[in-house]
Structure formats: structure tokens, C-alpha cells
C-alpha atoms as a PDB file:
ATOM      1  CA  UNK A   1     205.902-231.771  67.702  1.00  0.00           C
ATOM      2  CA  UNK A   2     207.987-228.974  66.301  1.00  0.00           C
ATOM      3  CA  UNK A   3     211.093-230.463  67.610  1.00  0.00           C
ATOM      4  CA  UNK A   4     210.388-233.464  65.734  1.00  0.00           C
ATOM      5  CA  UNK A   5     209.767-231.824  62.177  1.00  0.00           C
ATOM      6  CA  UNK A   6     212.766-229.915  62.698  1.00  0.00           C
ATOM      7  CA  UNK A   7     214.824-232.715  63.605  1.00  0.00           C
ATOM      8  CA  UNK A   8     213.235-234.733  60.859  1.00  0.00           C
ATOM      9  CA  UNK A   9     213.799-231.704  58.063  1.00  0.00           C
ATOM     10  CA  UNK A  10     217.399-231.440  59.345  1.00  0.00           C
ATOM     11  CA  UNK A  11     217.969-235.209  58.884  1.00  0.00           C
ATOM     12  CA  UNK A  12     216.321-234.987  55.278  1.00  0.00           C
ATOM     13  CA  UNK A  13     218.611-231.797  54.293  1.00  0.00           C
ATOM     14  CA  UNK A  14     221.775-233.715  56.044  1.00  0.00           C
ATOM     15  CA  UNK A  15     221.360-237.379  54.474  1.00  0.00           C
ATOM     16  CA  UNK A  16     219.373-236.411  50.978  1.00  0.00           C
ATOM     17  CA  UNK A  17     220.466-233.173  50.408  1.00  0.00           C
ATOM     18  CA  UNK A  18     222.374-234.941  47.001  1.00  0.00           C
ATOM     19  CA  UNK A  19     218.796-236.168  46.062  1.00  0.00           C
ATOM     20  CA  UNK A  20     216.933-232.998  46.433  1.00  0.00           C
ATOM     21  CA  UNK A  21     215.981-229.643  43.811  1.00  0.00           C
ATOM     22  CA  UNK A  22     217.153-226.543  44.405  1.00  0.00           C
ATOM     23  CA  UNK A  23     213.069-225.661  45.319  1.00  0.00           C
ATOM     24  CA  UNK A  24     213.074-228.532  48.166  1.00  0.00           C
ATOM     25  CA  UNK A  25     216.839-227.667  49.914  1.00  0.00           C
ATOM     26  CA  UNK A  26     215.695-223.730  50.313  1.00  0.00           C
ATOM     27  CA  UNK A  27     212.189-225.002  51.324  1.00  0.00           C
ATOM     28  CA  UNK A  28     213.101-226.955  53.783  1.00  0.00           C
ATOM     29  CA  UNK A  29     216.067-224.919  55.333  1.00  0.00           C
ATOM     30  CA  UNK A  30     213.183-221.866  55.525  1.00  0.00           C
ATOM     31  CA  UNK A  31     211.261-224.210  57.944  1.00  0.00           C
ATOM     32  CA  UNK A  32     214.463-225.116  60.361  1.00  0.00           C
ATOM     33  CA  UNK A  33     215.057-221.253  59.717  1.00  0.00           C
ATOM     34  CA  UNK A  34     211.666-220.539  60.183  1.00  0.00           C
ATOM     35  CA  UNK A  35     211.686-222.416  63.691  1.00  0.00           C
ATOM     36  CA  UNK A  36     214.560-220.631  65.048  1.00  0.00           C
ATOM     37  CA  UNK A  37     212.931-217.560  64.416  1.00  0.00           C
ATOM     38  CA  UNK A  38     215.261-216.696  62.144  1.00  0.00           C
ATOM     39  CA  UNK A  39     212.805-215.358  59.626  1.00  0.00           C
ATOM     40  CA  UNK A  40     214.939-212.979  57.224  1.00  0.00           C
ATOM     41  CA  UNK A  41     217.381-215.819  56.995  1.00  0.00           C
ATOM     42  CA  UNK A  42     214.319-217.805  56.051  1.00  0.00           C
ATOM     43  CA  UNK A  43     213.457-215.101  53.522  1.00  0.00           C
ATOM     44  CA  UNK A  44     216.489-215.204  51.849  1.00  0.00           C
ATOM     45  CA  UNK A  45     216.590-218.987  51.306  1.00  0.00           C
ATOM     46  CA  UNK A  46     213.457-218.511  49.333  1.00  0.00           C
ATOM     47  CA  UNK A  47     214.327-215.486  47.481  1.00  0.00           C
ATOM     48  CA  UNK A  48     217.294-217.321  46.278  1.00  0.00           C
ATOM     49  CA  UNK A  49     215.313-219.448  44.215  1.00  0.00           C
ATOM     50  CA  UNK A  50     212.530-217.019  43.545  1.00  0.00           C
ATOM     51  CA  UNK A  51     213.471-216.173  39.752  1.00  0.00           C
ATOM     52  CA  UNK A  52     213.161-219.623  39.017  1.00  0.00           C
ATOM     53  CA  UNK A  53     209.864-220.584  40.928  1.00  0.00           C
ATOM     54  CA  UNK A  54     208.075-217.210  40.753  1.00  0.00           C
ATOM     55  CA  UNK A  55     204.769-218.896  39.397  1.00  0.00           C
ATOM     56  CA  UNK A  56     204.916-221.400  41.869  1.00  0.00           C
ATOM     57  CA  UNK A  57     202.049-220.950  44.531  1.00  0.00           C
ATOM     58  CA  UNK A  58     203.616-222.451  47.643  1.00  0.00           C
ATOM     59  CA  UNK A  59     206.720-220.712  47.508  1.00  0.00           C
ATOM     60  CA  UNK A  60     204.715-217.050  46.852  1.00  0.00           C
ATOM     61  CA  UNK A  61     202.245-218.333  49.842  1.00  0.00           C
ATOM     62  CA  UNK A  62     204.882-219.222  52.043  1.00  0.00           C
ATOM     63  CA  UNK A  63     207.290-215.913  51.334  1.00  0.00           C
ATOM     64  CA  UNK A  64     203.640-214.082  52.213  1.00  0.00           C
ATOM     65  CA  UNK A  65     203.765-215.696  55.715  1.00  0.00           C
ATOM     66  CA  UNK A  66     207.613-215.222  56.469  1.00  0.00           C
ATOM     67  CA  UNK A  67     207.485-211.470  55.474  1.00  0.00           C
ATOM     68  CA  UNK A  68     204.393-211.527  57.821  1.00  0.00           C
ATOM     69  CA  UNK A  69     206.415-213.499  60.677  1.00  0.00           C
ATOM     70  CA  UNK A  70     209.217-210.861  59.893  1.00  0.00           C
ATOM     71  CA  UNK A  71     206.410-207.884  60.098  1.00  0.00           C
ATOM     72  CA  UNK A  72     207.193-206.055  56.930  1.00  0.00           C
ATOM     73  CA  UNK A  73     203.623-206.616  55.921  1.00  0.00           C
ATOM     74  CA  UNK A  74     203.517-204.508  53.011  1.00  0.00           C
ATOM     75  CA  UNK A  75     206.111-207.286  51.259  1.00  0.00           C
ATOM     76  CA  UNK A  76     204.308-210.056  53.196  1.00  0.00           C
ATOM     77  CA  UNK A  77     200.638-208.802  50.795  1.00  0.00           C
ATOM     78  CA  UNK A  78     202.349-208.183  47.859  1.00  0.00           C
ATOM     79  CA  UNK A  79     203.557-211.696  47.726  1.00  0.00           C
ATOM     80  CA  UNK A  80     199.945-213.317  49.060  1.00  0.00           C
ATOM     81  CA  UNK A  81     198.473-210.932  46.067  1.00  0.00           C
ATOM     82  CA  UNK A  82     200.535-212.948  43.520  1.00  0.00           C
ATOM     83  CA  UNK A  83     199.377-216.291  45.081  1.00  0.00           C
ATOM     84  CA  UNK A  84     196.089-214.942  44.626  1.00  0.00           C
ATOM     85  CA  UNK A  85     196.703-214.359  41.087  1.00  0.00           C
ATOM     86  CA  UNK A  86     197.995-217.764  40.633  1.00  0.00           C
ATOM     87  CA  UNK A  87     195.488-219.627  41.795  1.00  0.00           C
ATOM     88  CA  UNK A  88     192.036-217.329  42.140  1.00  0.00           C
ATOM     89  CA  UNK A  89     190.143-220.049  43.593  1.00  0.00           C
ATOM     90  CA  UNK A  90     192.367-220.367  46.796  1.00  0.00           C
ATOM     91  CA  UNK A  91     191.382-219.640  49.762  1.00  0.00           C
ATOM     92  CA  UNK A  92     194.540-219.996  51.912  1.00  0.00           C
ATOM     93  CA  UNK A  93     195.938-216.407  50.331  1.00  0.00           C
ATOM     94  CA  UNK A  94     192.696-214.446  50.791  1.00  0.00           C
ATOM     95  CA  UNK A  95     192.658-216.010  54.543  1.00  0.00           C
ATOM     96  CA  UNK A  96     195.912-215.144  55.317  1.00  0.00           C
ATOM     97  CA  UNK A  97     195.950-211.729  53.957  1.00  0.00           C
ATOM     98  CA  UNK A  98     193.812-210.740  57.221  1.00  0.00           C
ATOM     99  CA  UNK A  99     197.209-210.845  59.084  1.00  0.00           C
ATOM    100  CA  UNK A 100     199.188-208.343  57.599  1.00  0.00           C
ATOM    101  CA  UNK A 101     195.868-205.965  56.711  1.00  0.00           C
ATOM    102  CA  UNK A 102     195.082-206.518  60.440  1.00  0.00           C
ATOM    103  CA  UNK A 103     198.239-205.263  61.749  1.00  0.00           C
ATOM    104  CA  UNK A 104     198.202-202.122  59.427  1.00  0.00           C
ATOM    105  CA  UNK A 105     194.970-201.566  60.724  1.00  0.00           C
ATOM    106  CA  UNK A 106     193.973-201.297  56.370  1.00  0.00           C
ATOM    107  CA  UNK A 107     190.043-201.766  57.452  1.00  0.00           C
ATOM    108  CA  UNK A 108     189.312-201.483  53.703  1.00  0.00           C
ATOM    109  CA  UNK A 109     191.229-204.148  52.452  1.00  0.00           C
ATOM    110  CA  UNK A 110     190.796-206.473  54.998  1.00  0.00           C
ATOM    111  CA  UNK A 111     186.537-205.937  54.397  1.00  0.00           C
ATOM    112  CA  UNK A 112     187.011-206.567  51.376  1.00  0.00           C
ATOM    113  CA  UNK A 113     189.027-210.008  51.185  1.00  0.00           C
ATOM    114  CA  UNK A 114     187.207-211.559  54.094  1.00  0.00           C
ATOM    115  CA  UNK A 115     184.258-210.504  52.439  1.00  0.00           C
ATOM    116  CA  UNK A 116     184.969-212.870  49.411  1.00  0.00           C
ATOM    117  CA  UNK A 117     186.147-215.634  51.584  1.00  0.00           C
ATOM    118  CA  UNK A 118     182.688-215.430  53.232  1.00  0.00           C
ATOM    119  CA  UNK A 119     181.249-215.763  50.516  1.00  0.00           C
ATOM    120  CA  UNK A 120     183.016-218.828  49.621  1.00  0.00           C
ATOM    121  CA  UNK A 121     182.763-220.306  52.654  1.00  0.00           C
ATOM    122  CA  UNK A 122     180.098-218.484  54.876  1.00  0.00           C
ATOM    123  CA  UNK A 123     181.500-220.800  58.072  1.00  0.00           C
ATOM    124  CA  UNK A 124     185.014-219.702  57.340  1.00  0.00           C
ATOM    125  CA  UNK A 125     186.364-219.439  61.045  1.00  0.00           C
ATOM    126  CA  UNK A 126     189.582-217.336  59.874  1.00  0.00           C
ATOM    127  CA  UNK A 127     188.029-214.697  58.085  1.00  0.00           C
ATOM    128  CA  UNK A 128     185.373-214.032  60.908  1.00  0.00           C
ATOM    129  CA  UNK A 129     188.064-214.174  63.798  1.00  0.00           C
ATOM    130  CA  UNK A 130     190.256-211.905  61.863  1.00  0.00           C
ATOM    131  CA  UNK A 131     187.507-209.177  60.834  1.00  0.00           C
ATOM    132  CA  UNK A 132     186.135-209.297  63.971  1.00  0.00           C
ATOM    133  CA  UNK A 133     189.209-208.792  65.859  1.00  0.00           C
ATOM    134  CA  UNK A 134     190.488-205.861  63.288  1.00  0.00           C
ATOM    135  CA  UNK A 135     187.042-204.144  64.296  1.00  0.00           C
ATOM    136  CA  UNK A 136     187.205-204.158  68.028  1.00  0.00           C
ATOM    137  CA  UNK A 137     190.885-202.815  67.870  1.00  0.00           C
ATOM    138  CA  UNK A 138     189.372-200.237  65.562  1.00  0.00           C
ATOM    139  CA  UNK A 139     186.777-199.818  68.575  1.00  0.00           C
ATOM    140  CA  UNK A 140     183.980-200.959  66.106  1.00  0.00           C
ATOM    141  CA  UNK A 141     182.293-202.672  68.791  1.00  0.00           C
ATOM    142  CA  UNK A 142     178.661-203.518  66.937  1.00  0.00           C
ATOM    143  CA  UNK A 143     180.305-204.913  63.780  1.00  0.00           C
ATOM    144  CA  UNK A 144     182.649-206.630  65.607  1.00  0.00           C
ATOM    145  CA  UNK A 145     179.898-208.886  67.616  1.00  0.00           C
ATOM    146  CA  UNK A 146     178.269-209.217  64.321  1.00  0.00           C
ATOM    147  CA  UNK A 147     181.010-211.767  63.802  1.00  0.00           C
ATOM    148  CA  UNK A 148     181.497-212.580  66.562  1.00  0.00           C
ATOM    149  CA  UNK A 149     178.171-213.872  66.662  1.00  0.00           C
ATOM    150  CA  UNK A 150     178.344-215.213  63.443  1.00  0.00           C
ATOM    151  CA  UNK A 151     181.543-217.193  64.803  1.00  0.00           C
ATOM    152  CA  UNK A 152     179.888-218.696  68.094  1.00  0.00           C
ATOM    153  CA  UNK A 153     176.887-219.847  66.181  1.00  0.00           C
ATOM    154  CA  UNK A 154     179.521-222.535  64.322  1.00  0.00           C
ATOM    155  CA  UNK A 155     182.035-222.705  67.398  1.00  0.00           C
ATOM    156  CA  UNK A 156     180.297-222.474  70.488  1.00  0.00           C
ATOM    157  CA  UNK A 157     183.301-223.802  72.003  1.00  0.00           C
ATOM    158  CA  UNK A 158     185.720-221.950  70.918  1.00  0.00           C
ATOM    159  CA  UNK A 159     187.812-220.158  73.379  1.00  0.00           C
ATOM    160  CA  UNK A 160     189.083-217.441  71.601  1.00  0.00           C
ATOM    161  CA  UNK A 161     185.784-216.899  70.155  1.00  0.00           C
ATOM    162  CA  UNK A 162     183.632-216.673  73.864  1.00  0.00           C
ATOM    163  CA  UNK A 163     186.871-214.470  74.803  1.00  0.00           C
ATOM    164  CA  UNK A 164     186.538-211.844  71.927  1.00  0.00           C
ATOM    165  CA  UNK A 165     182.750-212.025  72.093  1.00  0.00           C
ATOM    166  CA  UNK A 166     183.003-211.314  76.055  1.00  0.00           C
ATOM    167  CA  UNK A 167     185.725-208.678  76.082  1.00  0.00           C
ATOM    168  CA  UNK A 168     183.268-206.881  72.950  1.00  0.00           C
ATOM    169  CA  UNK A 169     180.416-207.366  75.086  1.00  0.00           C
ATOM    170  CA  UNK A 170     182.649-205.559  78.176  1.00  0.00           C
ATOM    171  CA  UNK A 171     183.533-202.241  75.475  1.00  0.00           C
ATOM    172  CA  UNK A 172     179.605-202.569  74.843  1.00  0.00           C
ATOM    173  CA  UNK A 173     178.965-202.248  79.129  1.00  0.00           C
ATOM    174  CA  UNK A 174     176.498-205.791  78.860  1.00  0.00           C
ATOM    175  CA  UNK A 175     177.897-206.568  81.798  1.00  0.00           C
ATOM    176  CA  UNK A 176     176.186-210.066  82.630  1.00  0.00           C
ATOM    177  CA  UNK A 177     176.237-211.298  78.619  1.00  0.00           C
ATOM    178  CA  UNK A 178     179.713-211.134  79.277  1.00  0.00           C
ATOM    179  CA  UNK A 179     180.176-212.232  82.405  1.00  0.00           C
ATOM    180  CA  UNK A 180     178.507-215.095  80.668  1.00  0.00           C
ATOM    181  CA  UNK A 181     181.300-216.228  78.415  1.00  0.00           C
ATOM    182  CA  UNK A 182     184.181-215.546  81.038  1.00  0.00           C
ATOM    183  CA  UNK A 183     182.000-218.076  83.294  1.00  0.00           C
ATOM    184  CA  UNK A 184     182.021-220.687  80.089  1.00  0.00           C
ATOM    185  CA  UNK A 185     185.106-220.091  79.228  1.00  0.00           C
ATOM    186  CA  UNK A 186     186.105-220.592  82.945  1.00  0.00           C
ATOM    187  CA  UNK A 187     184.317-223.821  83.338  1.00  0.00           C
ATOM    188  CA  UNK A 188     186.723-225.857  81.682  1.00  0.00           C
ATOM    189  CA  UNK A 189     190.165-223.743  81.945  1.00  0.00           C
ATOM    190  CA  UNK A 190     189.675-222.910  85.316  1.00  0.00           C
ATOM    191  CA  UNK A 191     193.127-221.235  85.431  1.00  0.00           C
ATOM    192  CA  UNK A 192     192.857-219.063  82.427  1.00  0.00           C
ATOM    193  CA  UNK A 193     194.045-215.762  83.591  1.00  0.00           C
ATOM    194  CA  UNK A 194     192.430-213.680  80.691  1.00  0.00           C
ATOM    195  CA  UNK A 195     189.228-215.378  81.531  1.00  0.00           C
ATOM    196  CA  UNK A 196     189.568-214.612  85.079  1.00  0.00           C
ATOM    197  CA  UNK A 197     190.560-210.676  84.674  1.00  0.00           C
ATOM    198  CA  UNK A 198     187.930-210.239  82.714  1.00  0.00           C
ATOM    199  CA  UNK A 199     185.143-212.068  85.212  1.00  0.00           C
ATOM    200  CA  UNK A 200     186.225-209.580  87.487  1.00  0.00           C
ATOM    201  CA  UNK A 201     185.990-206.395  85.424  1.00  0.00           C
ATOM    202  CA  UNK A 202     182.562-207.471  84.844  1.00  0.00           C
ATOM    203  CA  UNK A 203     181.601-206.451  88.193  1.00  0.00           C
ATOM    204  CA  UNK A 204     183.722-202.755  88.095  1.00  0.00           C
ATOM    205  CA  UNK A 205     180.572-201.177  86.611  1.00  0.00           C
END
């Protein structure tokens, strides 16, 4: 699927690229950039065109996720803060702000925006996953089967939720609750190595 969008964004650049803004030429190159990993390439496509467009949501929101990609974080929230701003109801910026937060371990921060997008939307998958995951790295094991919980309740088939409830479950030493979700996890990926791994550390009590 990839392959196709690039080759139909390079086809689109190559046969329209007369037809096309400024905006839509460096929007689409940051995709075929994007999918080459070339992500500061990608960058600067956008940031060309950034004086011009800097109200415009989907080119803040997308420079957010590139700086991400690129892991300068810092950059990649400043520029999801400004989508914020222009459109407060969003919640693809306040979702996607977990990343960065997550990966500079900011426990604050990232409480405190997944804590409005729960309130928005008290099902929200992202915000749970990502809170819950930035607590177990932070070895908050309780609050991080809160939502956890919270998560399987509305996705009880889920992988990645059984597999952060189980290995949360393993930090907590309930051996057989986890054992559990490796089992139902196991069930229908029967070759899921994770899975496996941690079936087997279940019984190294």
C-alpha cells in the first residue's frame, strides 16, 4: 500500500506539478520524502513554505509528526502546540503529543494532555495506550494497568493491549493473570515471539 501512494504522489508531482500551489508540491514531496525515511529532507520541504502557511493546521500537524519521526521532539511539540492553538477542539494534536512527551519521559505533560483527550473521548484508544505505556517505562506499574484496564474493557482484542496488560501484570509478579493474556494473545498468532517469551517467563517465578 505504501508503494502505491508513493508511486501515485510521484506521478501527481511529475505530470501536475504545473497545476499545483506551492502548499501541495512541498506537501506531497514530504510524503515521498517522508517514505524514504528521509525525514529532515521532508522537514525542509515544509519549512520552505512555512512563512506563508503558518496558520494552516495540517502543515503545523504534519511538521509535529516529521520532527517526531526525526526525534528532535522538543521541535516536534512546539509545532503540535501551535496546531493546538489553531484549532482547540482537535483532537489529533493533543493525541499525538503523547509521542514526543513519551520519549522524553515528560510524565507531567503527557498526564496532562491525555487527560483532556479523555475527557473528550473517554474510549480514546491513543491516549490510554500512550499513558499507559509512558507509566510502565516509568515503572508505574498500578497506574499503568489502570489503563490498561481501561483499554481492554473497549478492545478486548487488541494485541498490543493484552501484551502491555500481561507484561504489567509480569512487573506486578500475577503470574497466572498474565499468563492469561500471553495464552489469548497466543491463540490466534501462534508464532508471536513476544507472546511466547513472555508465556515462558511466567513460569520463572
Amino acid at each position: 500500500m505504501k508503494r502505491i501512494i508513493t508511486i501515485i504522489l510521484l506521478l501527481t508531482i511529475s505530470l501536475s506539478a504545473a497545476e499545483l500551489t506551492d502548499y501541495q508540491k512541498n506537501y506531497l514531496k514530504s510524503f515521498v520524502l517522508e517514505e524514504k525515511k528521509s525525514y529532515s529532507k521532508a522537514i525542509e520541504e515544509l519549512v520552505k513554505i512555512y512563512p506563508k502557511y503558518q496558520y494552516d493546521y495540517e502543515l503545523n500537524l504534519r511538521l509535529g509528526w516529521l520532527y517526531y519521526q526525526n526525534r528532535e521532539n522538543k521541535k516536534s511539540i512546539i509545532y503540535l502546540k501551535k496546531t493546538m492553538l489553531i484549532n482547540e477542539n482537535a483532537i489529533e494534536p493533543l493525541n499525538m503529543i503523547l509521542l514526543p512527551l513519551t520519549s522524553l519521559k515528560n510524565l507531567k505533560d503527557a498526564k496532562k494532555y491525555s487527560s483532556i483527550v479523555i475527557k473528550k473521548s473517554p474510549a480514546n484508544y491513543y491516549a490510554h495506550l500512550r499513558i499507559a505505556y509512558l507509566y510502565y517505562i516509568l515503572k508505574k506499574y498500578d497506574k499503568a494497568l489502570y489503563h490498561y484496564n481501561v483499554l481492554n474493557s473497549f478492545y478486548p482484542s487488541d494485541t498490543s493491549t493484552k501484551l502491555g496488560m500481561a507484561a504489567t501484570l509480569l512487573k506486578l509478579k500475577k503470574y497466572d493473570k498474565a499468563r492469561g493474556f500471553y495464552i489469548s494473545i497466543l491463540k490466534v498468532s501462534p508464532y508471536h515471539q513476544i507472546a511466547y517469551n513472555g508465556y515462558l517467563a511466567t513460569f520463572k517465578k
